[in-house]
C-alpha atoms as a PDB file:
ATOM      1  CA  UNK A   1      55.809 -82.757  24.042  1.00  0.00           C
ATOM      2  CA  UNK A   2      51.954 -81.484  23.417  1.00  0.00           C
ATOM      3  CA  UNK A   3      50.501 -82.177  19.903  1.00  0.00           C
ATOM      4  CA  UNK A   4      50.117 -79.767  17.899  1.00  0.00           C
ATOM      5  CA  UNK A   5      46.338 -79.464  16.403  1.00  0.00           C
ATOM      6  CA  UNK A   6      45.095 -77.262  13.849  1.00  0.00           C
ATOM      7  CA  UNK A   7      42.683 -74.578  14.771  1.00  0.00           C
ATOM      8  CA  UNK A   8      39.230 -75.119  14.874  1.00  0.00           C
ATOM      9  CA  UNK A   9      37.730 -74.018  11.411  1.00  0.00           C
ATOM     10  CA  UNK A  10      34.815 -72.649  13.427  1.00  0.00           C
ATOM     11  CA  UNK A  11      36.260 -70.322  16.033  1.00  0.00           C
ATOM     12  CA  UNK A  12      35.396 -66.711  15.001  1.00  0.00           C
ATOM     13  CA  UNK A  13      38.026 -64.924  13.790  1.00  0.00           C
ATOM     14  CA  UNK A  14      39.370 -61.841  15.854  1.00  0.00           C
ATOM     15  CA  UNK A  15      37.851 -58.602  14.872  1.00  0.00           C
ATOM     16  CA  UNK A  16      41.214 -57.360  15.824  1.00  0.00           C
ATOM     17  CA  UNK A  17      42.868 -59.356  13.072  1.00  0.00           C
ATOM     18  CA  UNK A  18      40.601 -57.829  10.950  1.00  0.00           C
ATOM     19  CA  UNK A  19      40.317 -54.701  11.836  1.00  0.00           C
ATOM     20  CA  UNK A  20      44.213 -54.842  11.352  1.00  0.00           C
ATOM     21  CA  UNK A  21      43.744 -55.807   8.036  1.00  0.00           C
ATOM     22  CA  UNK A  22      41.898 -53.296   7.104  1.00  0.00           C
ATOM     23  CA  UNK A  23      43.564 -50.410   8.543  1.00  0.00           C
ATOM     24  CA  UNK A  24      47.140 -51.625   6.827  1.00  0.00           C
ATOM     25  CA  UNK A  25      44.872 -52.095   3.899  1.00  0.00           C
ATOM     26  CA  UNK A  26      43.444 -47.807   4.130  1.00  0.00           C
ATOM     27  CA  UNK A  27      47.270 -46.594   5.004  1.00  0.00           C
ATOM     28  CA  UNK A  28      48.349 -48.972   1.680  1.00  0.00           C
ATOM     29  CA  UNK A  29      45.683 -47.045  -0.492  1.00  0.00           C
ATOM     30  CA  UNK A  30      46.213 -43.615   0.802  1.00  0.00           C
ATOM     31  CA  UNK A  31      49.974 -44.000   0.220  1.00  0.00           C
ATOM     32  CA  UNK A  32      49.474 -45.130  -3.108  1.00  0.00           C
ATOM     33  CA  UNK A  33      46.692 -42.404  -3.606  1.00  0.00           C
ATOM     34  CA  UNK A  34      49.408 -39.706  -2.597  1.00  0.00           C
ATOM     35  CA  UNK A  35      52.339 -41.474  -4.650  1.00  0.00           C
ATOM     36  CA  UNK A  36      50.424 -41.229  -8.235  1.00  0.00           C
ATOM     37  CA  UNK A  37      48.367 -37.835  -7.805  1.00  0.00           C
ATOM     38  CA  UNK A  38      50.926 -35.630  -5.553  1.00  0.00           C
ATOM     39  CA  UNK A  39      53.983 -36.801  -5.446  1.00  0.00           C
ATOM     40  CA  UNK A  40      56.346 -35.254  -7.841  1.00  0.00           C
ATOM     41  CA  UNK A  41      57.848 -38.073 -10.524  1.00  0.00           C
ATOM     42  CA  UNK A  42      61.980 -38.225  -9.435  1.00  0.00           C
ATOM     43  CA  UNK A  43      62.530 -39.090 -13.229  1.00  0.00           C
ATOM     44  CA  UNK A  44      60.220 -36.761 -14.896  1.00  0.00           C
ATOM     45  CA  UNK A  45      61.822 -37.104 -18.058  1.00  0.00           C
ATOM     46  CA  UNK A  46      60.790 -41.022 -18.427  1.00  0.00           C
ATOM     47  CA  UNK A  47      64.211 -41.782 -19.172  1.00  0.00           C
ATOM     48  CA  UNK A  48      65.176 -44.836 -16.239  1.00  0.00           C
ATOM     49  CA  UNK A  49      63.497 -48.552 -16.228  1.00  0.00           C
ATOM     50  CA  UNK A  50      60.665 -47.347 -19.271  1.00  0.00           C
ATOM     51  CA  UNK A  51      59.818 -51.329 -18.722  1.00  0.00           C
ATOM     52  CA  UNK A  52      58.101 -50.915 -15.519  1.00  0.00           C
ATOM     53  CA  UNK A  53      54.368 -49.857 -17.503  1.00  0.00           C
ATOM     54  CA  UNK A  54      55.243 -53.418 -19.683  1.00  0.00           C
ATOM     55  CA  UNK A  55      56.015 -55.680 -16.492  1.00  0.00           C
ATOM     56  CA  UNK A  56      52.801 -54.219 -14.408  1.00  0.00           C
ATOM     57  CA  UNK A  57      50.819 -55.364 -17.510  1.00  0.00           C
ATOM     58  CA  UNK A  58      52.695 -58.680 -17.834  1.00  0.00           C
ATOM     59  CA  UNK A  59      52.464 -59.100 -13.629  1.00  0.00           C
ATOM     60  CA  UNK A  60      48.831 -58.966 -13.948  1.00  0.00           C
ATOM     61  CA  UNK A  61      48.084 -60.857 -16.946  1.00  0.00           C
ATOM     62  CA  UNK A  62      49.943 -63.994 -15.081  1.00  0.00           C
ATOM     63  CA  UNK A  63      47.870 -63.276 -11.688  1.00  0.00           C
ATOM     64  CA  UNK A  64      44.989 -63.415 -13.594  1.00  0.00           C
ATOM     65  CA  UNK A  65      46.179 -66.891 -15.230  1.00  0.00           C
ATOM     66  CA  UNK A  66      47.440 -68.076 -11.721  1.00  0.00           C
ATOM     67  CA  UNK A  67      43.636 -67.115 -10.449  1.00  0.00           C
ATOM     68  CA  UNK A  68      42.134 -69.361 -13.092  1.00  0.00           C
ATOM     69  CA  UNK A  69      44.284 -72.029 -12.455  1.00  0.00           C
ATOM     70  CA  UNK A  70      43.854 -71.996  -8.846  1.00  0.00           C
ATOM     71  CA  UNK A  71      39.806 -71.838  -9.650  1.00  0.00           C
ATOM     72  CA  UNK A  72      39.846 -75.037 -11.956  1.00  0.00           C
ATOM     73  CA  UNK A  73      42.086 -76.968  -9.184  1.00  0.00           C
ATOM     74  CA  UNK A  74      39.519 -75.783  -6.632  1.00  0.00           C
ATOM     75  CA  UNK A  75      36.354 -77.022  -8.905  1.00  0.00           C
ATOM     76  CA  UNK A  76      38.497 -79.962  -8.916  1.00  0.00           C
ATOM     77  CA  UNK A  77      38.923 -80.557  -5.161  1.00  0.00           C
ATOM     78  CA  UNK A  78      43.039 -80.295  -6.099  1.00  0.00           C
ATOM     79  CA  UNK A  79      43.634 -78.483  -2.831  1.00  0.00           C
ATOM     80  CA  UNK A  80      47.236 -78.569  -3.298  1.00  0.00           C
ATOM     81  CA  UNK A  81      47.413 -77.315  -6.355  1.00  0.00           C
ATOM     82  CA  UNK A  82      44.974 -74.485  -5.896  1.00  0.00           C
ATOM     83  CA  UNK A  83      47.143 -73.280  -2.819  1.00  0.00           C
ATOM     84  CA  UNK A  84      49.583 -73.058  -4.746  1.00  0.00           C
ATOM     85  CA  UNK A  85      48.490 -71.398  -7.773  1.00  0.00           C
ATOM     86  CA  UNK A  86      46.895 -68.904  -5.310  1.00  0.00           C
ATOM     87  CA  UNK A  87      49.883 -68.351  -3.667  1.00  0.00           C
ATOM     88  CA  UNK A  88      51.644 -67.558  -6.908  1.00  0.00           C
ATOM     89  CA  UNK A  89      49.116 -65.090  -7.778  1.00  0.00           C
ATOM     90  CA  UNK A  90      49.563 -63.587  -4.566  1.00  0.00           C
ATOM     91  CA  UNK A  91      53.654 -63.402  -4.896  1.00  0.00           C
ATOM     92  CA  UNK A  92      52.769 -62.124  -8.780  1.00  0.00           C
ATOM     93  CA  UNK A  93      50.805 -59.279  -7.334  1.00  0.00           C
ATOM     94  CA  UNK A  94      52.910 -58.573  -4.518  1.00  0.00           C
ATOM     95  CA  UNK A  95      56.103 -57.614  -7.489  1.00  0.00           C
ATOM     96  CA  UNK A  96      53.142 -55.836  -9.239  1.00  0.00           C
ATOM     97  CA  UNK A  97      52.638 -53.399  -6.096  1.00  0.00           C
ATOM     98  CA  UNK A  98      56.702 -53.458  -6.163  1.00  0.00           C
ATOM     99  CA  UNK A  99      57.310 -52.284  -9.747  1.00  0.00           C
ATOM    100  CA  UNK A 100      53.794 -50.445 -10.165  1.00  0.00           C
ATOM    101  CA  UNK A 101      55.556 -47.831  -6.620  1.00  0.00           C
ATOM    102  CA  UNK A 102      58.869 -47.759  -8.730  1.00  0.00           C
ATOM    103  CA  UNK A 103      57.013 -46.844 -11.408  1.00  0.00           C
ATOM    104  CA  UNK A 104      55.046 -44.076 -10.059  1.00  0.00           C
ATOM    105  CA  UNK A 105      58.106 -42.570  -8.094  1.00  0.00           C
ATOM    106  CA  UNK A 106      60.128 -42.421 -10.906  1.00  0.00           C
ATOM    107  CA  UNK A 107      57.478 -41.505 -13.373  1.00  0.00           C
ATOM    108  CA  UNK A 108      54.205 -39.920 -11.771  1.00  0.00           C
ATOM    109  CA  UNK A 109      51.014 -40.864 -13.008  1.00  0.00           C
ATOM    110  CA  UNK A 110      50.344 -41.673 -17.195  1.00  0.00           C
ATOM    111  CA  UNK A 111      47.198 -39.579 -18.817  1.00  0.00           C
ATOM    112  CA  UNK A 112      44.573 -40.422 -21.374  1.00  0.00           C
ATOM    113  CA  UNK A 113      45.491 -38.368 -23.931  1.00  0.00           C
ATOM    114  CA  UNK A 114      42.577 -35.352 -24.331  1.00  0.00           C
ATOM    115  CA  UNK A 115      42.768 -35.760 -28.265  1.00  0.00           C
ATOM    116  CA  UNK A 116      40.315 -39.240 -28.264  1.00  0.00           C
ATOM    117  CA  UNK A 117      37.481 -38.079 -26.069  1.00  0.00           C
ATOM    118  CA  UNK A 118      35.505 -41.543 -26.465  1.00  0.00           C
ATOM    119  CA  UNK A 119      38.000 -43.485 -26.213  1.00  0.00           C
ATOM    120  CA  UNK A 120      38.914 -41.011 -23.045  1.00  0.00           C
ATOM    121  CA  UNK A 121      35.585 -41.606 -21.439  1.00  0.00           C
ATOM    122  CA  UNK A 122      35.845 -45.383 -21.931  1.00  0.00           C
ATOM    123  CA  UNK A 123      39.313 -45.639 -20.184  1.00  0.00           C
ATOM    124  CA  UNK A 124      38.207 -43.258 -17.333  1.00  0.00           C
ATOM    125  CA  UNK A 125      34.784 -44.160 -16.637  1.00  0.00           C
ATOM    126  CA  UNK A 126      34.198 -47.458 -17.691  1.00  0.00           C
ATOM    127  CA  UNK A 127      37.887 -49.137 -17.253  1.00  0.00           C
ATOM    128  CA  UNK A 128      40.412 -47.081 -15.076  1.00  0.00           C
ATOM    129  CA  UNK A 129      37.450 -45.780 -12.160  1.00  0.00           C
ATOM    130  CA  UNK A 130      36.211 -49.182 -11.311  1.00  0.00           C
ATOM    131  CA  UNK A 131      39.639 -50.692 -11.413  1.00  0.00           C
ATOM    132  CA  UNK A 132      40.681 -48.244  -8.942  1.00  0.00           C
ATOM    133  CA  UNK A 133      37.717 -48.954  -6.537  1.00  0.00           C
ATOM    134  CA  UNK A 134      37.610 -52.619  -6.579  1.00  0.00           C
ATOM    135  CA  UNK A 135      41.521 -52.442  -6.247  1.00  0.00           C
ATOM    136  CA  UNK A 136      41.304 -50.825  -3.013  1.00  0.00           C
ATOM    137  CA  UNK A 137      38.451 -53.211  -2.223  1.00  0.00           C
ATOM    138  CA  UNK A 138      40.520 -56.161  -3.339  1.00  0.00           C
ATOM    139  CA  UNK A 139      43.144 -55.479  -1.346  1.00  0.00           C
ATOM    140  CA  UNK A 140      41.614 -56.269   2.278  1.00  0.00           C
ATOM    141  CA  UNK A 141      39.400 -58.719   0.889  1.00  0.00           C
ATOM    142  CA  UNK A 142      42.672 -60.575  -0.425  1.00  0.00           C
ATOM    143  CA  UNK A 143      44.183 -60.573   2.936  1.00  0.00           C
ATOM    144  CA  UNK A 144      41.664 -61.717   4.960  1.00  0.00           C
ATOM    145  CA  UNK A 145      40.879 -64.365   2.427  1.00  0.00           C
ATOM    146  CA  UNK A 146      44.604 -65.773   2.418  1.00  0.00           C
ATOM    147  CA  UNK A 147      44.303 -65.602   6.631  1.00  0.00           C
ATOM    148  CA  UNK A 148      41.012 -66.997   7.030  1.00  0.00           C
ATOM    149  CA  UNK A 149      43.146 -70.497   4.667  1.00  0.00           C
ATOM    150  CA  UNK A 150      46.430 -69.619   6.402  1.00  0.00           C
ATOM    151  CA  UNK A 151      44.495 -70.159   9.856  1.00  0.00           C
ATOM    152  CA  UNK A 152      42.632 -72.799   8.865  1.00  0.00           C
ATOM    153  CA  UNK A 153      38.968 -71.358   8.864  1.00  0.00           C
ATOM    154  CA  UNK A 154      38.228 -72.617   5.755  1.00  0.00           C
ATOM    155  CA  UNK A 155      34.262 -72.318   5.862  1.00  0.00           C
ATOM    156  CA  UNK A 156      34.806 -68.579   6.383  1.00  0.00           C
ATOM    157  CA  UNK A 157      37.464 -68.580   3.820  1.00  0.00           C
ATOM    158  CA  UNK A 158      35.475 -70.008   1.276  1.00  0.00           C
ATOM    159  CA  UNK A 159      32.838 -67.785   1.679  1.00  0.00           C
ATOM    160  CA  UNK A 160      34.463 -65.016   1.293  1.00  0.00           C
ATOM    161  CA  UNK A 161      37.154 -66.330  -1.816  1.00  0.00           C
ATOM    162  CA  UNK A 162      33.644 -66.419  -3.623  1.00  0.00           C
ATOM    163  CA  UNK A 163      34.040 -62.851  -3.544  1.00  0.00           C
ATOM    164  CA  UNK A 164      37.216 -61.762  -3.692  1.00  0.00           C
ATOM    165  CA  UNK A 165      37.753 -64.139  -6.824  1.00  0.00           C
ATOM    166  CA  UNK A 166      36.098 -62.208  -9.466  1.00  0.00           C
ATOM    167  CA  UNK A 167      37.243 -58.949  -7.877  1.00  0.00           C
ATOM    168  CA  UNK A 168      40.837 -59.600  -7.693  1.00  0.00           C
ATOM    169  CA  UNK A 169      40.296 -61.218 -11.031  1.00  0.00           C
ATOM    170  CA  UNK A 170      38.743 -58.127 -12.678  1.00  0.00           C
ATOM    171  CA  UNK A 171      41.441 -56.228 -11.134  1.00  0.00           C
ATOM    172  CA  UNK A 172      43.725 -58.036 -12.643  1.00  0.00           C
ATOM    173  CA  UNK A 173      42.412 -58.104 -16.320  1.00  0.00           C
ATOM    174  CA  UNK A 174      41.501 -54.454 -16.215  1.00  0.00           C
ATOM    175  CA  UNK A 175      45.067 -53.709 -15.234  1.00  0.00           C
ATOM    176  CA  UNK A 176      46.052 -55.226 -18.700  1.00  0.00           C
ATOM    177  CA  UNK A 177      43.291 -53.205 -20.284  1.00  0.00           C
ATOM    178  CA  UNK A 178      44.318 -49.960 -18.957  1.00  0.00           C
ATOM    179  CA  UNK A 179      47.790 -50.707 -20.056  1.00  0.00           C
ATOM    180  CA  UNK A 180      46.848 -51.597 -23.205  1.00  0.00           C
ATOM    181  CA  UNK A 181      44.744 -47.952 -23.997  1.00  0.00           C
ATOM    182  CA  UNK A 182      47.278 -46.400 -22.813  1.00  0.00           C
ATOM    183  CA  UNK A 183      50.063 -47.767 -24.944  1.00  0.00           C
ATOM    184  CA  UNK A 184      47.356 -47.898 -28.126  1.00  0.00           C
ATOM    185  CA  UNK A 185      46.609 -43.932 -27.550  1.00  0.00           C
ATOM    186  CA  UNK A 186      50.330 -42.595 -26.564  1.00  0.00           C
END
């Protein structure tokens, strides 16, 4: 029977592989760009599962926990640990993306109310526009990360987790925030 060895941490990774990535990554964001601003809500009214704004907020919140748990293990050399507290931010975020498409196909997209216009500009132009850009930037960046450890390139991987940390981390927190205006100005 032939041993099995792990890969070598420096063989380049496919640009195919990545390149895959990346294009599951654009359909992932279009689709979601088409479910909130054309799609027509299924439950207009706002009258099935009113939770799912409440568990997208409480879904990030503990992926943001999990990600600063995973980056004290990792400070700590707890590799273990780390993998799995990334993992769990990863399975955390995954049921976000599940509730937050419920969500929008039942409900459509939530405004800003017009009647606060500072508080307005904060939320759109300080809060909800970045978190929408570094979300769809976080999302590749994620997956690549997870299968540059999964494959054992782990120079690579760290390299680019020093990125895709404090994006996926702001993500995360601004998610809260934006849940948190809205709620606060409804």
């Amino acid at each position: 029977m032939p041993a099995i060895t792990a890969p070598n941490p420096s063989y380049r990774t496919p640009p195919s592989i990545i390149a895959a990535i990346i294009g599951i990554s654009a359909v992932a964001s279009i689709f979601l760009a088409w479910l909130v601003y054309y799609h027509p809500p299924v439950d207009a009214a706002g009258t099935h599962l009113t939770f799912l704004p409440a568990l997208d907020a409480i879904l990030n919140a503990l992926c943001a926990i999990f990600l600063l748990i995973g980056f004290r293990y990792i400070k700590r050399r707890n590799i273990t640990a780390h993998r799995n507290s990334m993992f769990a931010a990863f399975i955390v975020s995954s049921a976000f993306l599940v509730a937050y498409i419920a969500n929008h196909v039942l409900h459509g997209d939530m405004l800003f109310p017009t009647a606060h216009p500072t508080a307005r500009f904060i939320y759109l132009w300080i809060l909800l526009l970045p978190h929408i850009f570094l979300a769809v930037v976080a999302l590749p960046m994620i997956l690549i990360t997870f299968f540059l450890s999964l494959t054992g390139r782990f120079p690579a991987h760290r390299k680019l987790a020093r990125w895709t940390f404090p994006i996926w981390l702001y993500v995360s927190v601004s998610g809260v925030i934006v849940y948190a205006m809205l709620a606060a100005y409804r």
